[in-house]
PDB file of N, CA and C in Angstrom:
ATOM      1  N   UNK A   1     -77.413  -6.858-111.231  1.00  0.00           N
ATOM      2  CA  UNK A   1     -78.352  -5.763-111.280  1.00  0.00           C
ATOM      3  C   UNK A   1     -79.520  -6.075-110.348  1.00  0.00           C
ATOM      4  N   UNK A   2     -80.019  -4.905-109.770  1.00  0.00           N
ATOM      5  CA  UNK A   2     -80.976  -5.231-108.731  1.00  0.00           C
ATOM      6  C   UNK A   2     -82.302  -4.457-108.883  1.00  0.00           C
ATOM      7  N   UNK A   3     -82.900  -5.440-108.579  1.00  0.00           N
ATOM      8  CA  UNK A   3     -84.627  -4.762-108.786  1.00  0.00           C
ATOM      9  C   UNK A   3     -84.677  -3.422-108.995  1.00  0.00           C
ATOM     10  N   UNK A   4     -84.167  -2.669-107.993  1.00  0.00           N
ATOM     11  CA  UNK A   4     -83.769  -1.132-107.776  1.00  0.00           C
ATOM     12  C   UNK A   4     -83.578  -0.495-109.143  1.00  0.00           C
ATOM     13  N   UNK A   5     -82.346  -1.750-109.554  1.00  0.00           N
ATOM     14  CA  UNK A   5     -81.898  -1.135-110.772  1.00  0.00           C
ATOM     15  C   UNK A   5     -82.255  -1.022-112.194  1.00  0.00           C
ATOM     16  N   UNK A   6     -83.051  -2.221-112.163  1.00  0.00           N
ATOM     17  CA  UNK A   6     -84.329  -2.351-113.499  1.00  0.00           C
ATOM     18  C   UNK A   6     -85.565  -1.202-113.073  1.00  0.00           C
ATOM     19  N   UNK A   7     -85.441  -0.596-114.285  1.00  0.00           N
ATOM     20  CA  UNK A   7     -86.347   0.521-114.148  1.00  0.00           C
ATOM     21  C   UNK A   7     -87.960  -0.635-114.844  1.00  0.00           C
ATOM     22  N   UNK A   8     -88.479  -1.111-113.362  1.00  0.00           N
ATOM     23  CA  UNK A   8     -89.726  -1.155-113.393  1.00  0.00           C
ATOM     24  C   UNK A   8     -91.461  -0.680-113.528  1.00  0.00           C
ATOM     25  N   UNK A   9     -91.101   0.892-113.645  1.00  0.00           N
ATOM     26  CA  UNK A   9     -91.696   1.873-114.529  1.00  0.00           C
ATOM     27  C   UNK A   9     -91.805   1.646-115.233  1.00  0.00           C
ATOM     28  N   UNK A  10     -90.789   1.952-116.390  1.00  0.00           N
ATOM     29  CA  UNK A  10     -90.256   1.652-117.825  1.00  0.00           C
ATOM     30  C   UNK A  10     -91.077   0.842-118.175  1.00  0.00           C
ATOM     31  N   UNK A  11     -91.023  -0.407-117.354  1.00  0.00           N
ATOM     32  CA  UNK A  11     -91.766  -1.734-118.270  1.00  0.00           C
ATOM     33  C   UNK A  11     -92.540  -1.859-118.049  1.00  0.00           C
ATOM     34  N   UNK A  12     -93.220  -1.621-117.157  1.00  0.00           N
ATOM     35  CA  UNK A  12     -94.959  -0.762-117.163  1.00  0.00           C
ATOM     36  C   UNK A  12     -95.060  -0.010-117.975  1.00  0.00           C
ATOM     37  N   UNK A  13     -94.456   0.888-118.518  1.00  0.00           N
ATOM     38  CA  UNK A  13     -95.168   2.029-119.346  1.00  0.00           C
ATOM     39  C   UNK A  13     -94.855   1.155-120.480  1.00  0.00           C
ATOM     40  N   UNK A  14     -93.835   0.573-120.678  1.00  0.00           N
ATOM     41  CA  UNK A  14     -93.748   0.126-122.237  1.00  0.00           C
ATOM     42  C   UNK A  14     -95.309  -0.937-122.720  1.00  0.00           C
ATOM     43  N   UNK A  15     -95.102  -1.622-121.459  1.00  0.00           N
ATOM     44  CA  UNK A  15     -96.619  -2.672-121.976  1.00  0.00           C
ATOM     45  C   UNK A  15     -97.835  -1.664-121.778  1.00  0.00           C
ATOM     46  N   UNK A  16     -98.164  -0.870-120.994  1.00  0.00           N
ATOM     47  CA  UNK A  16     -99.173   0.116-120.867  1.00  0.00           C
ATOM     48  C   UNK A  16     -99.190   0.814-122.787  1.00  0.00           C
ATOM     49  N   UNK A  17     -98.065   0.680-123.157  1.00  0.00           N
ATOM     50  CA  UNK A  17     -98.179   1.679-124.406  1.00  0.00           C
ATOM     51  C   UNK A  17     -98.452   0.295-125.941  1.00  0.00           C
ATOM     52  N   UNK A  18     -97.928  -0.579-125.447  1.00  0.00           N
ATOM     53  CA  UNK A  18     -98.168  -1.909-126.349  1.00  0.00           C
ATOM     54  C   UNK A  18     -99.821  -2.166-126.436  1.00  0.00           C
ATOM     55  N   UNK A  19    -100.640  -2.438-125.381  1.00  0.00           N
ATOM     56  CA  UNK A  19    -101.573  -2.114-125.292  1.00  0.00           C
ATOM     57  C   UNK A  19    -102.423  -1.594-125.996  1.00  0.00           C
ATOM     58  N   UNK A  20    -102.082  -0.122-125.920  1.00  0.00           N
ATOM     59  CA  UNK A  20    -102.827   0.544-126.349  1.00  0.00           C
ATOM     60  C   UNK A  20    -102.712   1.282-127.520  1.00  0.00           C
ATOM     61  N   UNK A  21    -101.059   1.656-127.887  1.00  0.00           N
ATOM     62  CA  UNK A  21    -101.256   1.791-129.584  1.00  0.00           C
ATOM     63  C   UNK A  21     -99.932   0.976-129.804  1.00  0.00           C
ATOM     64  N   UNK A  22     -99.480   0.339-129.829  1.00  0.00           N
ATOM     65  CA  UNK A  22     -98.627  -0.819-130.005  1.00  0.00           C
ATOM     66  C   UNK A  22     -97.082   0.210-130.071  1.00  0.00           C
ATOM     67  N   UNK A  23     -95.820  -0.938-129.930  1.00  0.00           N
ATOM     68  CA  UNK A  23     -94.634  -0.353-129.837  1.00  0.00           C
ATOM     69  C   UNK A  23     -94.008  -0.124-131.341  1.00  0.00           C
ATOM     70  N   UNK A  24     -92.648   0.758-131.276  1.00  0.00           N
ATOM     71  CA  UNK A  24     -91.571   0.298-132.487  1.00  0.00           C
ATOM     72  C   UNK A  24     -90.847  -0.061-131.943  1.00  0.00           C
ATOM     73  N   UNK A  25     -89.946  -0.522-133.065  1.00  0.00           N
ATOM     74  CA  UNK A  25     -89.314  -1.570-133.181  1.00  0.00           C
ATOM     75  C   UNK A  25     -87.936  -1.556-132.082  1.00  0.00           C
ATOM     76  N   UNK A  26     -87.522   0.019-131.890  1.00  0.00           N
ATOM     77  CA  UNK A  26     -87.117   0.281-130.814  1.00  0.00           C
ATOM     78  C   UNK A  26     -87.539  -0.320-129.501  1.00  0.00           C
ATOM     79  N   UNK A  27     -88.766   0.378-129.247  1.00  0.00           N
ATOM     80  CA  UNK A  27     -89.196  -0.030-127.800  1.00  0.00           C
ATOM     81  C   UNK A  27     -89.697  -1.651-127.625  1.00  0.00           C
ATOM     82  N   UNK A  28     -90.150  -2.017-128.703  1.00  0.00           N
ATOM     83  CA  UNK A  28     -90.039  -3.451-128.458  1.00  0.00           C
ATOM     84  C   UNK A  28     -88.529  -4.355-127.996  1.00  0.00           C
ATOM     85  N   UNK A  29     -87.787  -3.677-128.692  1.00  0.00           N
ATOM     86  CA  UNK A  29     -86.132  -4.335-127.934  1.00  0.00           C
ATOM     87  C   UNK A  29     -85.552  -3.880-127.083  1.00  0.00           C
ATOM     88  N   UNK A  30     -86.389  -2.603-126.340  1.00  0.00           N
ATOM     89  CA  UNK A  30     -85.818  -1.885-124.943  1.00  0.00           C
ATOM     90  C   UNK A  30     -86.820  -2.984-124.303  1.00  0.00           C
ATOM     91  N   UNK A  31     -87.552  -3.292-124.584  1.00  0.00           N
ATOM     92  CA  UNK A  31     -88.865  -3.637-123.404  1.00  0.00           C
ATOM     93  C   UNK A  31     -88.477  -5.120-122.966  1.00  0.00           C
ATOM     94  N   UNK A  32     -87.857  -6.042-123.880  1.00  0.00           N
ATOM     95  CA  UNK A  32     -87.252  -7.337-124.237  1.00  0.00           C
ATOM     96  C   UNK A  32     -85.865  -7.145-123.331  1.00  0.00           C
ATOM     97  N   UNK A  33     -85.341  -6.273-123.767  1.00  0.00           N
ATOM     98  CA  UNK A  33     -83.998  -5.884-122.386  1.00  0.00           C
ATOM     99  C   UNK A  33     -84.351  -5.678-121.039  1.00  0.00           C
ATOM    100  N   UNK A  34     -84.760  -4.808-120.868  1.00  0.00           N
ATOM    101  CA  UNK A  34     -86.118  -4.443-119.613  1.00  0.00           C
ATOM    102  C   UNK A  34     -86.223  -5.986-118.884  1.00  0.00           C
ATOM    103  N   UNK A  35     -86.865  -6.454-119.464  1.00  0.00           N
ATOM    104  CA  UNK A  35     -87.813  -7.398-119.095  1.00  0.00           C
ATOM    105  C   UNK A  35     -86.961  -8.546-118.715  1.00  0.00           C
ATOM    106  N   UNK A  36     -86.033  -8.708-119.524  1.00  0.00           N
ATOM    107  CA  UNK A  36     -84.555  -9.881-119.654  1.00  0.00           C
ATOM    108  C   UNK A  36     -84.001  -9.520-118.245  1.00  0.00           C
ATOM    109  N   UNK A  37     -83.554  -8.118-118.336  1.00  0.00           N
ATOM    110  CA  UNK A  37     -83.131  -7.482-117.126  1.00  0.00           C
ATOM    111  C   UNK A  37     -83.857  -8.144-115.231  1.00  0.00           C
ATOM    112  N   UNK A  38     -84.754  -7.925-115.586  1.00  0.00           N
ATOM    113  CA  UNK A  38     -85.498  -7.974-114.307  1.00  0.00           C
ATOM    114  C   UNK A  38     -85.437  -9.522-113.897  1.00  0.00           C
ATOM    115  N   UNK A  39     -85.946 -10.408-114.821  1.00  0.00           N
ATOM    116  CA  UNK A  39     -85.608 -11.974-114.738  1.00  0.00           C
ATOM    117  C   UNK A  39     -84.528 -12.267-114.081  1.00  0.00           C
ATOM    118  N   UNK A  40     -83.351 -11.678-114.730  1.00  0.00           N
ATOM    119  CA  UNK A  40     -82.099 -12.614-114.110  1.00  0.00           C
ATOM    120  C   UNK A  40     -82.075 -11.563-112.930  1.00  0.00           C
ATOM    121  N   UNK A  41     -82.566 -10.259-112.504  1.00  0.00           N
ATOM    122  CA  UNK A  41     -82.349 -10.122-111.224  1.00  0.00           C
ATOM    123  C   UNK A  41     -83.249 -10.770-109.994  1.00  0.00           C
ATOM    124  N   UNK A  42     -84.615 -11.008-110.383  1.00  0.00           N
ATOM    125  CA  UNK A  42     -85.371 -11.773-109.522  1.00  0.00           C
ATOM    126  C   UNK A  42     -84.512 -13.046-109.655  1.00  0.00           C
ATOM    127  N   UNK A  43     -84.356 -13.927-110.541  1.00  0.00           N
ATOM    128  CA  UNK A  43     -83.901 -15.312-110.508  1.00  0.00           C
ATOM    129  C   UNK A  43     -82.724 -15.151-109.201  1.00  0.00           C
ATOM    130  N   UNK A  44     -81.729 -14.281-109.161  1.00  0.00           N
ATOM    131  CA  UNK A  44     -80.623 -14.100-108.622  1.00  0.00           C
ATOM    132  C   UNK A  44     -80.759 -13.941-107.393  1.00  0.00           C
ATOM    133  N   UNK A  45     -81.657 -12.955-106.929  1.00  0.00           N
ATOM    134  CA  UNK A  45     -82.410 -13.013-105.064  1.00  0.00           C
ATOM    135  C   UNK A  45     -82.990 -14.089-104.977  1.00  0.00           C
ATOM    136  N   UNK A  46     -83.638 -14.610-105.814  1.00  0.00           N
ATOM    137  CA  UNK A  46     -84.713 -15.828-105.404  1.00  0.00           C
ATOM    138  C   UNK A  46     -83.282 -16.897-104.818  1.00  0.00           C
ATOM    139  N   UNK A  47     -82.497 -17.197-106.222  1.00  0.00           N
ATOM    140  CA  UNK A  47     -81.438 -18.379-105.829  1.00  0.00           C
ATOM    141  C   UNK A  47     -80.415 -18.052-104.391  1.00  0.00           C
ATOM    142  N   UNK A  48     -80.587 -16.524-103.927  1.00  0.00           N
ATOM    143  CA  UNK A  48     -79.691 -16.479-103.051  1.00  0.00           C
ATOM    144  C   UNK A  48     -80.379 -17.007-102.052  1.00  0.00           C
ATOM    145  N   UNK A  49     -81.767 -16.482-101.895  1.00  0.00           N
ATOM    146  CA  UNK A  49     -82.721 -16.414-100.796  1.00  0.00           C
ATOM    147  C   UNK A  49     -82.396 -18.327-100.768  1.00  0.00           C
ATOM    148  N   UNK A  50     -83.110 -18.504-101.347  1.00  0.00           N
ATOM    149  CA  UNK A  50     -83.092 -20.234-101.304  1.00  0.00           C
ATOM    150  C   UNK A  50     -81.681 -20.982-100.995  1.00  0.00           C
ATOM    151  N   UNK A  51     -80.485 -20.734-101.017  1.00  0.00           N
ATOM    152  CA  UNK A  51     -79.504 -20.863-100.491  1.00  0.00           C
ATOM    153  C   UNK A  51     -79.063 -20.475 -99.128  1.00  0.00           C
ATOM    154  N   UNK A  52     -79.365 -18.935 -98.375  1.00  0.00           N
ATOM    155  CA  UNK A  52     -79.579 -18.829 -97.443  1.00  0.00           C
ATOM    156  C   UNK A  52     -80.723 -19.355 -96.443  1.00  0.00           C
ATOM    157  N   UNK A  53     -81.462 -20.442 -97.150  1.00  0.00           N
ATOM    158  CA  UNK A  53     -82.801 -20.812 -96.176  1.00  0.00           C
ATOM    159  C   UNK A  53     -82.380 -22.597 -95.387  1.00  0.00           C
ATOM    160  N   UNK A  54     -82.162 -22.614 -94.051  1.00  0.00           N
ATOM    161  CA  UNK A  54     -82.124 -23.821 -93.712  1.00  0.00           C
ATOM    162  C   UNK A  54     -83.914 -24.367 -93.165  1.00  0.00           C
ATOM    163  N   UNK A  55     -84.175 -25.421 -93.659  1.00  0.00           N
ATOM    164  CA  UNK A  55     -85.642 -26.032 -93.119  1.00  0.00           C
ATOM    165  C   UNK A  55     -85.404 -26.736 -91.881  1.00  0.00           C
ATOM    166  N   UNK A  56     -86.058 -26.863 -90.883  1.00  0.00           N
ATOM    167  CA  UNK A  56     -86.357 -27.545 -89.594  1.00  0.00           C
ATOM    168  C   UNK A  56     -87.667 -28.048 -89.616  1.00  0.00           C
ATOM    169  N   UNK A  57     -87.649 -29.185 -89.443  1.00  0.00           N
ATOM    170  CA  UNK A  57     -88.938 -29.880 -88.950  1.00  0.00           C
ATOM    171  C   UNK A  57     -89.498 -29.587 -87.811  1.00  0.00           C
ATOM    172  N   UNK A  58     -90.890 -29.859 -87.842  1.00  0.00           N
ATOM    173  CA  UNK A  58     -91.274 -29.557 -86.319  1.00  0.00           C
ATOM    174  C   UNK A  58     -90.422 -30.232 -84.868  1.00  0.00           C
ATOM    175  N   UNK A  59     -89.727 -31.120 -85.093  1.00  0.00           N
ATOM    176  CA  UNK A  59     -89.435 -32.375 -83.877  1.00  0.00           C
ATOM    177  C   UNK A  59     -87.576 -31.611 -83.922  1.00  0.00           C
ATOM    178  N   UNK A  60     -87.452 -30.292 -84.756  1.00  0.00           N
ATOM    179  CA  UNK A  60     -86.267 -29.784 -84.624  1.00  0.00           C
ATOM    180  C   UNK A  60     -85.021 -30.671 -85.464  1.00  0.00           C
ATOM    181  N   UNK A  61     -85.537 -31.447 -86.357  1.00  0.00           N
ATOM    182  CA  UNK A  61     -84.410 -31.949 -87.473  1.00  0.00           C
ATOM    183  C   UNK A  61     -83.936 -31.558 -88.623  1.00  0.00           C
ATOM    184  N   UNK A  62     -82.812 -31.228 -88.432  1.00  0.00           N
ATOM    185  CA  UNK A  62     -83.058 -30.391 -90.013  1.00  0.00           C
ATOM    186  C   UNK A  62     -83.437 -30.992 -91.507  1.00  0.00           C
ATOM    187  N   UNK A  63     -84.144 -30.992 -92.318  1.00  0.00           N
ATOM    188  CA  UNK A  63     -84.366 -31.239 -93.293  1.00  0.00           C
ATOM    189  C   UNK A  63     -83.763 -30.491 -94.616  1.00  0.00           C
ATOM    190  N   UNK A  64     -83.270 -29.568 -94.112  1.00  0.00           N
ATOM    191  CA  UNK A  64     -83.038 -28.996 -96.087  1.00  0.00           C
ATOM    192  C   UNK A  64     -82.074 -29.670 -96.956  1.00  0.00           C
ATOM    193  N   UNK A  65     -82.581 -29.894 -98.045  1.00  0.00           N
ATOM    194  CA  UNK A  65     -82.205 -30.447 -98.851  1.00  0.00           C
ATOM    195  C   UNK A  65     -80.318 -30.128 -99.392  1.00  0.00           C
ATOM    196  N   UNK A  66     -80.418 -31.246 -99.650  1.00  0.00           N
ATOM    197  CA  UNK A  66     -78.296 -31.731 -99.771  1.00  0.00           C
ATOM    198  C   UNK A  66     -77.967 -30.682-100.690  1.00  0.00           C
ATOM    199  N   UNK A  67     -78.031 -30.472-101.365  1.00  0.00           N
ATOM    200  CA  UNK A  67     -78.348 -29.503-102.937  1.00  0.00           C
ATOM    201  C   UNK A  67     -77.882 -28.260-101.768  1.00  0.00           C
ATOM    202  N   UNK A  68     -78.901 -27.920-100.882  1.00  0.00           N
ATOM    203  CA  UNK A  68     -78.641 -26.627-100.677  1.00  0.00           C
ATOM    204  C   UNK A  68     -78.079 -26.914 -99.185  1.00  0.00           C
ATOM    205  N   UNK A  69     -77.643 -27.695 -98.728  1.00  0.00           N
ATOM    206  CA  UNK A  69     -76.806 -27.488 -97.120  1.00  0.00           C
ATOM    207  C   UNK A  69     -75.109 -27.325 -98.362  1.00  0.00           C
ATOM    208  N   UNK A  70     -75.159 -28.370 -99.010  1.00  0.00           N
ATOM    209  CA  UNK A  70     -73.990 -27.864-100.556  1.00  0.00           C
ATOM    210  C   UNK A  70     -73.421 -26.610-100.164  1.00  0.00           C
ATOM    211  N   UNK A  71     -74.521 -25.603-100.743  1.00  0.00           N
ATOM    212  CA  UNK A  71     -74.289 -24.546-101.556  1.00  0.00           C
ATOM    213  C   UNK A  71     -73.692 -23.638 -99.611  1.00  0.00           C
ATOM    214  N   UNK A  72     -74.591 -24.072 -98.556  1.00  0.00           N
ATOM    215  CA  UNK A  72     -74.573 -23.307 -97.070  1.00  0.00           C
ATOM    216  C   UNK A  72     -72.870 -23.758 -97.050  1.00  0.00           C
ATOM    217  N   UNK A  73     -72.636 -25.038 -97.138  1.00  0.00           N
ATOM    218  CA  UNK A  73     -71.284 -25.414 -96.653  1.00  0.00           C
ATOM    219  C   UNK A  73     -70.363 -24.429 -97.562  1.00  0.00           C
ATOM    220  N   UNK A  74     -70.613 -24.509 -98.670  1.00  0.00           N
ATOM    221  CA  UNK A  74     -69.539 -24.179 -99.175  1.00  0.00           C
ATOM    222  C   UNK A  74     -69.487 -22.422 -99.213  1.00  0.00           C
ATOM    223  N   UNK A  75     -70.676 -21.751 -98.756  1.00  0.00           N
ATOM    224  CA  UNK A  75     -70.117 -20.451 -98.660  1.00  0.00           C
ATOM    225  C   UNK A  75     -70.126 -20.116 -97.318  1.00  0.00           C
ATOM    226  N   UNK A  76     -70.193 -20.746 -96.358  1.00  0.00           N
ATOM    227  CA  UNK A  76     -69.544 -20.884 -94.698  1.00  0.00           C
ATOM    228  C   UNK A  76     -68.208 -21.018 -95.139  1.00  0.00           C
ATOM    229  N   UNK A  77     -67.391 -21.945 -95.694  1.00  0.00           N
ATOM    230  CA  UNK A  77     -66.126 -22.415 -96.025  1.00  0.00           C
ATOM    231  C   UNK A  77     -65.154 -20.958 -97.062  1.00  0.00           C
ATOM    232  N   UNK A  78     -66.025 -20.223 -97.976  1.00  0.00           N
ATOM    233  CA  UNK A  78     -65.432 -19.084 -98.284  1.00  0.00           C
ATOM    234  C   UNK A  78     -65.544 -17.966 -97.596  1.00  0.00           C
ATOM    235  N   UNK A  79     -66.215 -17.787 -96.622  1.00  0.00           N
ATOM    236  CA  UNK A  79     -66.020 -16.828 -95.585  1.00  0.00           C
ATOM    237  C   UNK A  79     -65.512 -16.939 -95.024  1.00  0.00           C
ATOM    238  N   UNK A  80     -65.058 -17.662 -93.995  1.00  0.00           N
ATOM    239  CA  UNK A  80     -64.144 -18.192 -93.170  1.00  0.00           C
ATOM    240  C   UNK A  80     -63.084 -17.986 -93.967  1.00  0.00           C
ATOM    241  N   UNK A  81     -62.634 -18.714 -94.949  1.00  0.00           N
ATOM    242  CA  UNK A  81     -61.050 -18.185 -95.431  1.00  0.00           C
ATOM    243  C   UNK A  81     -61.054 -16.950 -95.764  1.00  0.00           C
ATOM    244  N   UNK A  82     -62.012 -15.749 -96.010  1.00  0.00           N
ATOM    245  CA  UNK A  82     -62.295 -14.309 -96.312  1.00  0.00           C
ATOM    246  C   UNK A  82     -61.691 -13.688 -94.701  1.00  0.00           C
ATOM    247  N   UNK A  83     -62.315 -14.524 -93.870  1.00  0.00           N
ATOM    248  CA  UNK A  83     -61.454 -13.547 -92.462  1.00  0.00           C
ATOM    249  C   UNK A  83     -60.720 -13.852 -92.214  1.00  0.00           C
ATOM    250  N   UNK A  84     -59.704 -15.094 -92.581  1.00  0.00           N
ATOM    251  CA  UNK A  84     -58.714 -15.368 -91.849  1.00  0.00           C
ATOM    252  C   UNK A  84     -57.812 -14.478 -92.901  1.00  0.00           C
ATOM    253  N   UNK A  85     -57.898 -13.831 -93.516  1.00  0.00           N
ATOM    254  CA  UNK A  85     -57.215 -12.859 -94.534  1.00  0.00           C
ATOM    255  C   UNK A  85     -56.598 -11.634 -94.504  1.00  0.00           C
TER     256      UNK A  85
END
C-alpha cells in the first residue's frame, strides 16, 4: 500500500477530532489501522530507497555498507534472470 493509498486526510481528521471532542470506539480502531497503514508504507519506501542508494566517498570509493551492496547484488542478480526470460 502506498502513501497515495493511506488516506492521510482521514488521519488528520481523526486526530483533529480526538483532540477536540475525543473518538469512539470505532474511530479509535479505524485511526490505529490508518495509522498502522501508513507505517508499514513509509517503512517500505524508506527500506527500498535505502537499498537503492550506493555511497561514494569523496576520493570516488565506494563505501556503502555490505548489508546493502547484499541487498544491490542480489536484486541486480533477479533482474537479470527476469530478462533473460
Amino acid at each position: 500500500m502506498s502513501n497515495k493509498e493511506v488516506d492521510i486526510d482521514r488521519i488528520n481528521e481523526l486526530a483533529k477530532k480526538k483532540k477536540e471532542t475525543g473518538l469512539t470506539e470505532a474511530e479509535a480502531k479505524e485511526q490505529s489501522k490508518l495509522r498502522e497503514a501508513y507505517l508499514q508504507s513509509f517503512r517500505k519506501g524508506f527500506k527500498q530507497q535505502i537499498e537503492n542508494t550506493r555511497v561514494i566517498d569523496p576520493e570516488g570509493n565506494d563505501v556503502t555498507p555490505d548489508k546493502v551492496k547484499q541487498k544491490l547484488d542480489e536484486k541486480n542478480e533477479t533482474e537479470q534472470d527476469n530478462n533473460k526470460n
